[in-house]
Protein backbone atom coordinates (compact mmCIF):
# COMPACT_ATOMS: atom_id res chain seq x y z
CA UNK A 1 -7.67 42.56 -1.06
CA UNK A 2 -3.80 41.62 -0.96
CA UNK A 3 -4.14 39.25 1.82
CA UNK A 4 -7.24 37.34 0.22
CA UNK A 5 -4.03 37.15 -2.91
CA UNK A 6 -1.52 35.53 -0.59
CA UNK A 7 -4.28 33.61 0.84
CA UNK A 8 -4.37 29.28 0.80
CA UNK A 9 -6.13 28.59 -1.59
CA UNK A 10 -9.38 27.13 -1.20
CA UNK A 11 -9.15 23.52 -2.69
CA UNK A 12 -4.98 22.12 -2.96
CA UNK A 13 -3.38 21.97 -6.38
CA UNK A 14 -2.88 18.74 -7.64
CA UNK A 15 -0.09 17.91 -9.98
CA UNK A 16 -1.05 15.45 -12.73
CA UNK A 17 0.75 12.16 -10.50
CA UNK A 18 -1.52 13.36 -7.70
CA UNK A 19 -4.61 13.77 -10.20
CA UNK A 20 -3.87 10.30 -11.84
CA UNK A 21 -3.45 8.47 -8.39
CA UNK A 22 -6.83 10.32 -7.15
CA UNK A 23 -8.93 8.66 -10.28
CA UNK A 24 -6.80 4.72 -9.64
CA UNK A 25 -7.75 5.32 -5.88
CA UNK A 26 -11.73 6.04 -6.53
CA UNK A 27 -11.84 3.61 -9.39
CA UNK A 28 -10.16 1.15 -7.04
CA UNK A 29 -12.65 1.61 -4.34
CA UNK A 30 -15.67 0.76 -6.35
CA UNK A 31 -13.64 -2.60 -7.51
CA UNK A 32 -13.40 -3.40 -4.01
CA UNK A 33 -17.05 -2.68 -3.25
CA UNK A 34 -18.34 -4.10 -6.16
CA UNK A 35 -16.32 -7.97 -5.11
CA UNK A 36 -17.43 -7.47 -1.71
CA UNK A 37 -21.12 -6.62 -2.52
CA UNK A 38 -24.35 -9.04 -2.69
CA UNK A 39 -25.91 -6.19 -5.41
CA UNK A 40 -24.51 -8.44 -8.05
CA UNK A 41 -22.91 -7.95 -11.73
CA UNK A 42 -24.61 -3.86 -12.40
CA UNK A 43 -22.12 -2.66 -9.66
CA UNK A 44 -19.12 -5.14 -10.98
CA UNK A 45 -19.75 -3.82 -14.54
CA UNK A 46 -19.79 -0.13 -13.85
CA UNK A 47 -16.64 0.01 -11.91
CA UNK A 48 -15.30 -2.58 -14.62
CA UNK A 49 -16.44 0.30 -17.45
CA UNK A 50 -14.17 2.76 -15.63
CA UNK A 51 -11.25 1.04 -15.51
CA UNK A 52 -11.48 -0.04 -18.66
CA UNK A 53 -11.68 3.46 -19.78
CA UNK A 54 -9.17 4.89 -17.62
CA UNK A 55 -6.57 1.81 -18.69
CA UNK A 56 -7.01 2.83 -22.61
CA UNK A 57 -6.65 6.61 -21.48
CA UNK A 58 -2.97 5.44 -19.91
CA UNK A 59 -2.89 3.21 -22.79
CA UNK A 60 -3.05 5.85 -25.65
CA UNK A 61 -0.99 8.28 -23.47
CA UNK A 62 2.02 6.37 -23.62
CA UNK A 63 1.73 4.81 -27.13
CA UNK A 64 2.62 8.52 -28.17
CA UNK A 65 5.88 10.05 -29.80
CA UNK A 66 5.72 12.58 -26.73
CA UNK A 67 5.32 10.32 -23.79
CA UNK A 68 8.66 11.32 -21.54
CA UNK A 69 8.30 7.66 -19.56
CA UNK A 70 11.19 5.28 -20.27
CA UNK A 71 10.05 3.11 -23.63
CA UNK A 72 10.58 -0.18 -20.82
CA UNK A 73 8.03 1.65 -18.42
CA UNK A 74 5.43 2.28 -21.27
CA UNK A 75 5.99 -1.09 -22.48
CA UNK A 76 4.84 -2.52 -18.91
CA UNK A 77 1.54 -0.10 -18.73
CA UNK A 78 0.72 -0.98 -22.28
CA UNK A 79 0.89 -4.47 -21.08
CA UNK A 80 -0.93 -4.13 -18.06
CA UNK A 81 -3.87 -2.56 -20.10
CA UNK A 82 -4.23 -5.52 -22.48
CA UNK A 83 -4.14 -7.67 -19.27
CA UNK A 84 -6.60 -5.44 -17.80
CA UNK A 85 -9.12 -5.61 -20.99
CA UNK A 86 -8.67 -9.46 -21.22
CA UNK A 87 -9.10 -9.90 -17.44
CA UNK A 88 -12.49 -7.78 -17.52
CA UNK A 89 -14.01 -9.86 -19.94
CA UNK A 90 -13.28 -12.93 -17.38
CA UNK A 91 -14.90 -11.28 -14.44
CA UNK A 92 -18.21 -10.14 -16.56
CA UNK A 93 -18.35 -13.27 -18.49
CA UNK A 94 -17.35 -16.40 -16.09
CA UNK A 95 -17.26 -14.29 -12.81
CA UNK A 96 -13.92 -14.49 -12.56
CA UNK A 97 -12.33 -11.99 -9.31
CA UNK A 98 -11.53 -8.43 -9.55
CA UNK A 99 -8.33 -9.20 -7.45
CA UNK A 100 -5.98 -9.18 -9.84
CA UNK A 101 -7.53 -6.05 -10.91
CA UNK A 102 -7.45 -4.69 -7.95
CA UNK A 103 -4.02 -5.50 -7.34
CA UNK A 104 -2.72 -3.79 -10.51
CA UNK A 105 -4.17 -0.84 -9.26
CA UNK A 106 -3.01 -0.83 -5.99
CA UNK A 107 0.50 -1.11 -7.43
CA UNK A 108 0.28 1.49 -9.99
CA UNK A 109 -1.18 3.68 -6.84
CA UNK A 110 2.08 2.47 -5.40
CA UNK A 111 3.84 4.09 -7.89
CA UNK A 112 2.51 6.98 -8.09
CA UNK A 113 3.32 7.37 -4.62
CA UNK A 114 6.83 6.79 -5.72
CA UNK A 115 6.58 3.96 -3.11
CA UNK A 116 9.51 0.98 -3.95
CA UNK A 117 8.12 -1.99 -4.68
CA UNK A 118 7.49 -4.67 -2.06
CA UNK A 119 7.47 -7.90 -4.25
């Protein structure tokens, strides 16, 4: 019984960066499926649905009082989610590319990574 306690557990513990860059990576994934796939707009606006949703999740999480992020760092991500909303219209309506998209997330996956940027 005591070793099963001091035991690794059986699936790691994620810390909320490590949880947030998890969801960007397997949102990010479908983008880049859904640009590089013949199955057409379905599979363009489902992984478009997601990150819409997740970029208003990051959106109302640091429009609030308790948000410890630097007010210039929410400012940017606030940002980045109206581009992100305006952006997905283009690519469902006029079939614009995901690659900006794409790119965004990549960089915020960057980030989370605590990787500098390369730009």
């Amino acid at each position: 019984m005591a070793r099963s306690a001091y035991a690794q557990p059986a699936s790691p513990v994620r810390t909320d960066r490590g949880t947030e860059y998890a969801v960007f990576e397997k949102i990010t994934a479908r983008m880049v499926q859904a640009e590089n796939s013949p199955r057409g707009v379905g599979q363009k606006a489902a992984a478009i649905h997601d990150n819409r949703q997740l970029w208003a999740l990051l959106a109302g999480d640091v429009a609030t009082e308790g948000n410890a992020l630097p007010p210039a760092l929410r400012a940017q991500i606030f940002y980045l989610c109206e581009f992100t909303m305006i952006h997905s219209r283009k690519v469902l309506k006029e079939g614009a590319s995901l690659a900006p998209l794409i790119d965004i997330n990549t960089a915020m996956m960057r980030g989370l990574r605590g990787e500098a940027e390369a730009a």
